[in-house]
ModelCIF file with pLDDT and N, C-alpha, C, O atoms, coordinates in Angstrom:
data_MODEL
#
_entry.id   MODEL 
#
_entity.id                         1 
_entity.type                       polymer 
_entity.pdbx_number_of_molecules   1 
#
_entity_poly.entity_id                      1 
_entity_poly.type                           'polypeptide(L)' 
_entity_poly.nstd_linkage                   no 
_entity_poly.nstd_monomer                   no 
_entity_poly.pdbx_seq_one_letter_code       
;(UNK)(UNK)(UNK)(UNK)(UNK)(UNK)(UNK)(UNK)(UNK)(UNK)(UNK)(UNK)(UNK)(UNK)(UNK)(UNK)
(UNK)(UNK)(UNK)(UNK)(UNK)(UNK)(UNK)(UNK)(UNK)(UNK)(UNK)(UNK)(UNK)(UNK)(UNK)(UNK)
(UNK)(UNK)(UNK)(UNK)(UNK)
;
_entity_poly.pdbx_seq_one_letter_code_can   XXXXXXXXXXXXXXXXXXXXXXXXXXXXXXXXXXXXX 
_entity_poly.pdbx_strand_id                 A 
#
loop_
_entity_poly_seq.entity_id 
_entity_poly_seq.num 
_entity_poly_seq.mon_id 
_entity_poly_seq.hetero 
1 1  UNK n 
1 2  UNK n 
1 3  UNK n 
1 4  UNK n 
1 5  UNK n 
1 6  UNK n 
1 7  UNK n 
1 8  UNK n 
1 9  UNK n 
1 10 UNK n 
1 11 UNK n 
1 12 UNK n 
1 13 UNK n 
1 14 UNK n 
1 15 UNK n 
1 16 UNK n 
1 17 UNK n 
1 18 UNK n 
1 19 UNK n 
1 20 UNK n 
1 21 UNK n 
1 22 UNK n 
1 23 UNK n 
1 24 UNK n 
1 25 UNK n 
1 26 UNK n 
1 27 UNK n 
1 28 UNK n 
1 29 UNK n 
1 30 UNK n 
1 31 UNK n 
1 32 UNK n 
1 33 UNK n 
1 34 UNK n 
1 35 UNK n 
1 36 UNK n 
1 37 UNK n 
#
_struct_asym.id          A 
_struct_asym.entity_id   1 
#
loop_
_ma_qa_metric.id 
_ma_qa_metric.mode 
_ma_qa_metric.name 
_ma_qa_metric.software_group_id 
_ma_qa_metric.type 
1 global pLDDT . pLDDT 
2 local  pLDDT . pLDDT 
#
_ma_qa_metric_global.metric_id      1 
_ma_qa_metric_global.metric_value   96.59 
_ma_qa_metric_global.model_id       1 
_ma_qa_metric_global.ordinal_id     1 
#
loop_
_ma_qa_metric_local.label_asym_id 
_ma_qa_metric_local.label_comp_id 
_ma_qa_metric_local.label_seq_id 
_ma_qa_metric_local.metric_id 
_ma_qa_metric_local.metric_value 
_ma_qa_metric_local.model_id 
_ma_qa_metric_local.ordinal_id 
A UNK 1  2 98.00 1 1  
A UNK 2  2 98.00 1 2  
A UNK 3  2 98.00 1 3  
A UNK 4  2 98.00 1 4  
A UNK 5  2 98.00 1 5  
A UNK 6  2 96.00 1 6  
A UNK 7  2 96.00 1 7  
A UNK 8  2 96.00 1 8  
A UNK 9  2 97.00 1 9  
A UNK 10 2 97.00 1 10 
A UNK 11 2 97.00 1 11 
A UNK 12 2 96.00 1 12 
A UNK 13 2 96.00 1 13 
A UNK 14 2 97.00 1 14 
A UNK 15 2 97.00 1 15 
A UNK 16 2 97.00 1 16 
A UNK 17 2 97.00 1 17 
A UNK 18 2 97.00 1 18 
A UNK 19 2 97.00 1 19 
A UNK 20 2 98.00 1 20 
A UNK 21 2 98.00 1 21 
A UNK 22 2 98.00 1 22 
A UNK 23 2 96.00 1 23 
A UNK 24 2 96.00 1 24 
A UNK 25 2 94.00 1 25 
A UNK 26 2 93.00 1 26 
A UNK 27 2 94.00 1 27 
A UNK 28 2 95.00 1 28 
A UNK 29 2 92.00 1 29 
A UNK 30 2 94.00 1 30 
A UNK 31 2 96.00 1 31 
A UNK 32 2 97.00 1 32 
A UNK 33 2 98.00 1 33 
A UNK 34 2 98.00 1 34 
A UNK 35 2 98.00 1 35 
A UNK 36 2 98.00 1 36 
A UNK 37 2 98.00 1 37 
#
loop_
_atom_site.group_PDB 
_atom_site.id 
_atom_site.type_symbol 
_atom_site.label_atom_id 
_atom_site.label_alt_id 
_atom_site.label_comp_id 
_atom_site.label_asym_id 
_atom_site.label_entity_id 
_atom_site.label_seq_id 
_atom_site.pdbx_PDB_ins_code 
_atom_site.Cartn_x 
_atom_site.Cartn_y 
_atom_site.Cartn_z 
_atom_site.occupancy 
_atom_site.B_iso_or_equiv 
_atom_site.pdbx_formal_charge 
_atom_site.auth_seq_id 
_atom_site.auth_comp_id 
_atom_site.auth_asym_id 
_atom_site.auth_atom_id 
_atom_site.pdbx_PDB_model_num 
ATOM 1   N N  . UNK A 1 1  ? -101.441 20.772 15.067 1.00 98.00 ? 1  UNK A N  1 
ATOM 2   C CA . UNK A 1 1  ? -100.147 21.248 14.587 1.00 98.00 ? 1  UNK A CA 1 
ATOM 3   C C  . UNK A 1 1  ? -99.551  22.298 15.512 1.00 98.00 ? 1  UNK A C  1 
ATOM 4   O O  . UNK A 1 1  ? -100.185 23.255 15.958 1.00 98.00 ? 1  UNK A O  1 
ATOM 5   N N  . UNK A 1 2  ? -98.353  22.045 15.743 1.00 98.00 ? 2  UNK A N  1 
ATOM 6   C CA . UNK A 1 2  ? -97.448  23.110 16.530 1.00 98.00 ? 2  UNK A CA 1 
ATOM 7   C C  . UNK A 1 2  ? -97.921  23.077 18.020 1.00 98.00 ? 2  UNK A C  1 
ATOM 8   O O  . UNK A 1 2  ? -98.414  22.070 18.527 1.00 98.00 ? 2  UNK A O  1 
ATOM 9   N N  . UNK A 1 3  ? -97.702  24.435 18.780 1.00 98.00 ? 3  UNK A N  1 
ATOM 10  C CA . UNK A 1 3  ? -98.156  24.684 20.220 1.00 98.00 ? 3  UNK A CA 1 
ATOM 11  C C  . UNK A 1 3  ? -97.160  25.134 21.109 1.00 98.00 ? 3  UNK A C  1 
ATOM 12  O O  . UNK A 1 3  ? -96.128  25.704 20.754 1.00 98.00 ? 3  UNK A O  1 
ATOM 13  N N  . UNK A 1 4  ? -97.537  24.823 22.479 1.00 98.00 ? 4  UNK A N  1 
ATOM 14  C CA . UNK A 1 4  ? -96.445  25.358 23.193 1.00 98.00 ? 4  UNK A CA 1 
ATOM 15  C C  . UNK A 1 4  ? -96.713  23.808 24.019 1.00 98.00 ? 4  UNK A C  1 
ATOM 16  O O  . UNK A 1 4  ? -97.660  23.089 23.700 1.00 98.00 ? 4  UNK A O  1 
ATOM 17  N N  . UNK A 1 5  ? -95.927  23.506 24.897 1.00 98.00 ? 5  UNK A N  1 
ATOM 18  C CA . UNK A 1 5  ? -95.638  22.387 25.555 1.00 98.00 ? 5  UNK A CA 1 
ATOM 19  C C  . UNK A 1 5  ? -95.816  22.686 27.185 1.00 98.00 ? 5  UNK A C  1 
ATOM 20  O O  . UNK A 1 5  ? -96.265  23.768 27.562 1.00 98.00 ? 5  UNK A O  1 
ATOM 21  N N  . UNK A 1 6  ? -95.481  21.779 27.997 1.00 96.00 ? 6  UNK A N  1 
ATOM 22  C CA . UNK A 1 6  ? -95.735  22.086 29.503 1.00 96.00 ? 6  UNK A CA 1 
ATOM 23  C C  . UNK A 1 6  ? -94.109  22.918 30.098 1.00 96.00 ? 6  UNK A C  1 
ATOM 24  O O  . UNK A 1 6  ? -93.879  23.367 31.221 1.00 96.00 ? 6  UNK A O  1 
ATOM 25  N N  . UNK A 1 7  ? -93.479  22.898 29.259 1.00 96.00 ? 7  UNK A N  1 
ATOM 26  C CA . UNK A 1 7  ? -92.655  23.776 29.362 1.00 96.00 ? 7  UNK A CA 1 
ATOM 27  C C  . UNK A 1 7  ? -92.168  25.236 29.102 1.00 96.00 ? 7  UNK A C  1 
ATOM 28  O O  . UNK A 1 7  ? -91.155  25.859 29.421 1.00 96.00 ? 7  UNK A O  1 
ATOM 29  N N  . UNK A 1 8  ? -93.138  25.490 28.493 1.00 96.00 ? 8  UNK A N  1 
ATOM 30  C CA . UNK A 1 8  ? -93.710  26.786 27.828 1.00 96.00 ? 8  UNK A CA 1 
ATOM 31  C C  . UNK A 1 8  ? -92.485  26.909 26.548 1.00 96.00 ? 8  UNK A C  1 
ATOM 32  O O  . UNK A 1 8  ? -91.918  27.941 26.188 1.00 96.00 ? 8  UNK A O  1 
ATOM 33  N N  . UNK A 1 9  ? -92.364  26.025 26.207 1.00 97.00 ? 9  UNK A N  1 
ATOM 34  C CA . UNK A 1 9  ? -91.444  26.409 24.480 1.00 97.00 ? 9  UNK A CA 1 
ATOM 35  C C  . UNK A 1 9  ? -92.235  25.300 23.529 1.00 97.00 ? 9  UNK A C  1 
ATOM 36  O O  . UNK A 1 9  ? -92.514  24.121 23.743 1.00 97.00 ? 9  UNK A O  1 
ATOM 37  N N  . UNK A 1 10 ? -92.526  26.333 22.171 1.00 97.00 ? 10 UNK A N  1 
ATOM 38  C CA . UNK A 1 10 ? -92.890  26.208 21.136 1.00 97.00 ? 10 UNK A CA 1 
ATOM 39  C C  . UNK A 1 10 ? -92.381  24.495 20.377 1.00 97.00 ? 10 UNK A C  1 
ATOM 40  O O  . UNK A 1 10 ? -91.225  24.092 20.250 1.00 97.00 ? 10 UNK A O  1 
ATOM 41  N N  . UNK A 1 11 ? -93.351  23.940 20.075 1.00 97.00 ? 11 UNK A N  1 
ATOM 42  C CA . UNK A 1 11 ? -93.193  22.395 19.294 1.00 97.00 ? 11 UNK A CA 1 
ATOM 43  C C  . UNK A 1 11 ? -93.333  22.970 17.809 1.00 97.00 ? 11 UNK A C  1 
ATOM 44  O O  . UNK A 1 11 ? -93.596  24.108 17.421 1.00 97.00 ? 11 UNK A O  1 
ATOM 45  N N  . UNK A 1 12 ? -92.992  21.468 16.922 1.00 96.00 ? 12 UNK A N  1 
ATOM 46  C CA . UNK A 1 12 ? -92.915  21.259 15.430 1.00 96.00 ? 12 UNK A CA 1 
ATOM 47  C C  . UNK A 1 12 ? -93.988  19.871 15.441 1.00 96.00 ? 12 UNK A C  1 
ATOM 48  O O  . UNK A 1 12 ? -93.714  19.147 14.484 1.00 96.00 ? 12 UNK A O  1 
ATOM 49  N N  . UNK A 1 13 ? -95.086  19.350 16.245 1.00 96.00 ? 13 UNK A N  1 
ATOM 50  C CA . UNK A 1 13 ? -95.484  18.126 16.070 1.00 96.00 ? 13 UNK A CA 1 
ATOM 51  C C  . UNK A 1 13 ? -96.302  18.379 15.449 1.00 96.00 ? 13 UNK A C  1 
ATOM 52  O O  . UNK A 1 13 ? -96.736  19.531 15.461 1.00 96.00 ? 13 UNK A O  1 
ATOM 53  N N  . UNK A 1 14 ? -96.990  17.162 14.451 1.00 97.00 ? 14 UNK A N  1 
ATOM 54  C CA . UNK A 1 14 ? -97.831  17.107 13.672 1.00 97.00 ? 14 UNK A CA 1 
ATOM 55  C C  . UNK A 1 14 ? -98.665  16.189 13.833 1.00 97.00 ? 14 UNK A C  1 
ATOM 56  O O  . UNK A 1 14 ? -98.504  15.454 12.859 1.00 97.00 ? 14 UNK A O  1 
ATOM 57  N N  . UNK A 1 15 ? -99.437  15.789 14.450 1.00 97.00 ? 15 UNK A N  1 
ATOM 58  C CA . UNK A 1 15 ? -100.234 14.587 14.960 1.00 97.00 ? 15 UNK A CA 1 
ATOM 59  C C  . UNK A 1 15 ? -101.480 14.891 14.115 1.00 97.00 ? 15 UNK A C  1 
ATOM 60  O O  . UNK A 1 15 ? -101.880 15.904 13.541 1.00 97.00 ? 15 UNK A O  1 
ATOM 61  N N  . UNK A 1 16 ? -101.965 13.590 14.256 1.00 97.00 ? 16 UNK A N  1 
ATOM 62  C CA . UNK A 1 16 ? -102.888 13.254 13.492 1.00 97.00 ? 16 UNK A CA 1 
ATOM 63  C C  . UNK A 1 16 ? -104.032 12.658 14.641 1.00 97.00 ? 16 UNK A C  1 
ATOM 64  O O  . UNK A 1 16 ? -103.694 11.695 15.328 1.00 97.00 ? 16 UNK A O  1 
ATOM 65  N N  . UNK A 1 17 ? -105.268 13.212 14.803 1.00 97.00 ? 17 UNK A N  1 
ATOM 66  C CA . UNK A 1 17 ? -105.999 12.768 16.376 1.00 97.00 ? 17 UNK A CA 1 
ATOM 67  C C  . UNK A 1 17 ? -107.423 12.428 15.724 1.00 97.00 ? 17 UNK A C  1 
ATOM 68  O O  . UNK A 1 17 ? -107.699 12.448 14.525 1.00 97.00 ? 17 UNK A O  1 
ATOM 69  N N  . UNK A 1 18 ? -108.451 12.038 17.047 1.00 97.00 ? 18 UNK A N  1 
ATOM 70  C CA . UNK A 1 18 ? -109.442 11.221 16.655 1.00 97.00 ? 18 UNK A CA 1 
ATOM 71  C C  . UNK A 1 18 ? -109.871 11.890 18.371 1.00 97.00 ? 18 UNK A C  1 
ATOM 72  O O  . UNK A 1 18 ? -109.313 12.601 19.206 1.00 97.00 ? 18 UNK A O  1 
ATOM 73  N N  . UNK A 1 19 ? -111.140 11.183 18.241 1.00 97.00 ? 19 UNK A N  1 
ATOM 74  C CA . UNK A 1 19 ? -111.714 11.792 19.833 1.00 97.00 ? 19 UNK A CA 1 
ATOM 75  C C  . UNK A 1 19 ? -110.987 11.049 20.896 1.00 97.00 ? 19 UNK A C  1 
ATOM 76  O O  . UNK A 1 19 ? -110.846 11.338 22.084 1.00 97.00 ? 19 UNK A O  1 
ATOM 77  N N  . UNK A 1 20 ? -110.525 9.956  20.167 1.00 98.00 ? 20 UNK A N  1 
ATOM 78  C CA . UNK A 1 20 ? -109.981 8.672  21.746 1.00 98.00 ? 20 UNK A CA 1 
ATOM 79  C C  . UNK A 1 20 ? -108.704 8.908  21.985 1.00 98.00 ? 20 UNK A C  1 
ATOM 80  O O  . UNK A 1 20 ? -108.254 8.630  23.097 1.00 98.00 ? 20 UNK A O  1 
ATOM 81  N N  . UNK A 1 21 ? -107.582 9.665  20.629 1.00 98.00 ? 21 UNK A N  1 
ATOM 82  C CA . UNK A 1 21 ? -105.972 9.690  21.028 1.00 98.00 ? 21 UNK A CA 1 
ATOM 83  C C  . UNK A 1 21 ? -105.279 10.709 19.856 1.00 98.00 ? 21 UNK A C  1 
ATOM 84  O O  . UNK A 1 21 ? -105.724 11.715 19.303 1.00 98.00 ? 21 UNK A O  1 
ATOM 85  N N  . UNK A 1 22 ? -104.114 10.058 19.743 1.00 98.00 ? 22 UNK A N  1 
ATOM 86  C CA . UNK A 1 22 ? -103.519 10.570 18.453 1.00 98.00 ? 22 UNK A CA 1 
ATOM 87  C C  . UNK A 1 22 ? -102.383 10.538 18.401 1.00 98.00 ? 22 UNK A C  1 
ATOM 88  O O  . UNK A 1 22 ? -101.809 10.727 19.474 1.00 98.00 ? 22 UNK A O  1 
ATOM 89  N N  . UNK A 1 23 ? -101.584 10.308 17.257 1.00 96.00 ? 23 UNK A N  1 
ATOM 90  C CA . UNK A 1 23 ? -100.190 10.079 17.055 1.00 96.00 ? 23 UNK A CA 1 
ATOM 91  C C  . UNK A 1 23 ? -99.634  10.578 15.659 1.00 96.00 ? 23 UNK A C  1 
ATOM 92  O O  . UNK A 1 23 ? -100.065 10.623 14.507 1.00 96.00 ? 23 UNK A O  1 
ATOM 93  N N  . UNK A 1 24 ? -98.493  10.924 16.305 1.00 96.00 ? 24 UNK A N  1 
ATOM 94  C CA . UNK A 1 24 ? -97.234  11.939 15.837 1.00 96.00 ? 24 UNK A CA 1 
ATOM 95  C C  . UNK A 1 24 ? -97.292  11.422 14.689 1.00 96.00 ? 24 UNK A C  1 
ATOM 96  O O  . UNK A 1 24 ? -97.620  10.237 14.730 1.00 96.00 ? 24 UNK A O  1 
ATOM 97  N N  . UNK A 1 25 ? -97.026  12.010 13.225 1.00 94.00 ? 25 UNK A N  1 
ATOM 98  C CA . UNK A 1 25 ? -97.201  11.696 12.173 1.00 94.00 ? 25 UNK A CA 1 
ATOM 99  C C  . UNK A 1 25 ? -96.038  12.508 11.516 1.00 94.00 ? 25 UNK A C  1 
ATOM 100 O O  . UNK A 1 25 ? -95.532  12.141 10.456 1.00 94.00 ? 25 UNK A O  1 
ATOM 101 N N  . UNK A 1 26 ? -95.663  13.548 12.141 1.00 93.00 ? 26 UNK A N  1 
ATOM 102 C CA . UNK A 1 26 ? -94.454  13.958 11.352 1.00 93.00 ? 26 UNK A CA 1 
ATOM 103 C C  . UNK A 1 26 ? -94.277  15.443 12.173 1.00 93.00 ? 26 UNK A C  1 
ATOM 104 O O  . UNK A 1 26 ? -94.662  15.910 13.245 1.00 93.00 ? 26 UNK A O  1 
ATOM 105 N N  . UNK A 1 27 ? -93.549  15.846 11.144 1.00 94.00 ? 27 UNK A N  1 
ATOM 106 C CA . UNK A 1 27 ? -93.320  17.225 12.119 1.00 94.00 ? 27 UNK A CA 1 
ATOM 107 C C  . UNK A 1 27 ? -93.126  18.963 10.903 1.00 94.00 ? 27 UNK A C  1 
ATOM 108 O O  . UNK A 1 27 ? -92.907  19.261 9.729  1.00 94.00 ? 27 UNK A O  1 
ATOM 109 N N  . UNK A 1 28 ? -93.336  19.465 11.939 1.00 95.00 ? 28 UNK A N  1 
ATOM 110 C CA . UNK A 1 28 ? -93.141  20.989 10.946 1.00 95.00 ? 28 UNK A CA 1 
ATOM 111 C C  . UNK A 1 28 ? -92.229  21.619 10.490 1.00 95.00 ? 28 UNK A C  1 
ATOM 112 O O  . UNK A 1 28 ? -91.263  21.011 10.950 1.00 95.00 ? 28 UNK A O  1 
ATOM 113 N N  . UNK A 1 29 ? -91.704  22.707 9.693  1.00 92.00 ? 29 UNK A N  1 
ATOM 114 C CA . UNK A 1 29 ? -90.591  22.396 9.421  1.00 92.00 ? 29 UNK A CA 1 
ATOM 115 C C  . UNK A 1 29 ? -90.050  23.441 10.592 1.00 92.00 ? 29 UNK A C  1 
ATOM 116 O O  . UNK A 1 29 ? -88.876  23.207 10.880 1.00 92.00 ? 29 UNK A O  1 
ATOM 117 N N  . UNK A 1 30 ? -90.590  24.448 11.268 1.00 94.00 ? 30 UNK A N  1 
ATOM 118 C CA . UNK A 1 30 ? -90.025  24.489 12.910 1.00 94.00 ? 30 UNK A CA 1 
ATOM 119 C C  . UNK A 1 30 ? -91.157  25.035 13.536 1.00 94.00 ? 30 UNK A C  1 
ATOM 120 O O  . UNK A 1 30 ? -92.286  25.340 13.152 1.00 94.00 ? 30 UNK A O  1 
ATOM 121 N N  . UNK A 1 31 ? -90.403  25.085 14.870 1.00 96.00 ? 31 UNK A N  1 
ATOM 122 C CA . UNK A 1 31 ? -91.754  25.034 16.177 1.00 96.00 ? 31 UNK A CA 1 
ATOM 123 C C  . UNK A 1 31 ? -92.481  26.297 16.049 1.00 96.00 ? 31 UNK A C  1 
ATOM 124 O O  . UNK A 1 31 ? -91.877  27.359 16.203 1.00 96.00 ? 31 UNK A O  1 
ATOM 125 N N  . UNK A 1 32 ? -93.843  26.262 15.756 1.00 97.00 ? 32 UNK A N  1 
ATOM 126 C CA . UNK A 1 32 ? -94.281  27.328 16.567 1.00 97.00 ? 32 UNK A CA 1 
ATOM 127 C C  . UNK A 1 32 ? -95.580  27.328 17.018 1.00 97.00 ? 32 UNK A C  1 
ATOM 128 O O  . UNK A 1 32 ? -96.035  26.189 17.132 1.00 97.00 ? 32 UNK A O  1 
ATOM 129 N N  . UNK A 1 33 ? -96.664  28.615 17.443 1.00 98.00 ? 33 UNK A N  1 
ATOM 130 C CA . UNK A 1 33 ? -97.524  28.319 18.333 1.00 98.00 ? 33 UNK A CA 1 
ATOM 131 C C  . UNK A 1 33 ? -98.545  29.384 17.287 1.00 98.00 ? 33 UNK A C  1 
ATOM 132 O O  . UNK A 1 33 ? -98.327  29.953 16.217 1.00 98.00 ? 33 UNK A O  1 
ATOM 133 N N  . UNK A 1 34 ? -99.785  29.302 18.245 1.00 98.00 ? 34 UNK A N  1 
ATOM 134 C CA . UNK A 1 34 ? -100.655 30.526 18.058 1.00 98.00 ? 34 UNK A CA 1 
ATOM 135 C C  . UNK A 1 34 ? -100.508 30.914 16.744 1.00 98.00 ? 34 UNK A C  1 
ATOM 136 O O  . UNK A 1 34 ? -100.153 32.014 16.320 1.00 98.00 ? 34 UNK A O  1 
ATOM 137 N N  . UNK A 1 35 ? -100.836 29.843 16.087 1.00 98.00 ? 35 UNK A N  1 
ATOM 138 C CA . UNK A 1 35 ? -100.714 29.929 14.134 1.00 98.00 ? 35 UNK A CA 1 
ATOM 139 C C  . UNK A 1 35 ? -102.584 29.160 14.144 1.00 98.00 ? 35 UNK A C  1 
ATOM 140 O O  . UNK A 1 35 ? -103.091 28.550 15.086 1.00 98.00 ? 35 UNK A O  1 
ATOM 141 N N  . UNK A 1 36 ? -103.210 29.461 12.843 1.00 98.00 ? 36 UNK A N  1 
ATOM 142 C CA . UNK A 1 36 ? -104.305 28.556 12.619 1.00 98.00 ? 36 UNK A CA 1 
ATOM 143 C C  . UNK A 1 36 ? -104.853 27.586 11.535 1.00 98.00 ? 36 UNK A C  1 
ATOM 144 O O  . UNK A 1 36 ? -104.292 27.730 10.449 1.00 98.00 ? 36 UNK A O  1 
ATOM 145 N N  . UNK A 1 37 ? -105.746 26.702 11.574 1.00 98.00 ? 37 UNK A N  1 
ATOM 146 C CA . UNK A 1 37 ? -105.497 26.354 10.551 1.00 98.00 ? 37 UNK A CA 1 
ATOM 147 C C  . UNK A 1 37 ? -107.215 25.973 9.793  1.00 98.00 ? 37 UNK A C  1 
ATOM 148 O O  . UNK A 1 37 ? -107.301 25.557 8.637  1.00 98.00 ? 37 UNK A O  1 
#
């Protein structure tokens, strides 16, 4: 959940992962980073 990107600004993604990948499942209700869970 969340993060910062290779652009250094804060995401809203919500992925859902496994050891092999993972995909976007929805999103937050806004971007941020350095939160835990």
């Amino acid at each position: 959940m969340g993060g910062i990107d290779q652009g250094e600004a804060s995401v809203a993604d919500l992925l859902r992962a496994t050891a092999s990948g993972a995909t976007r499942i929805g999103s937050l209700s806004t971007a941020l980073h350095d939160a835990s869970a």
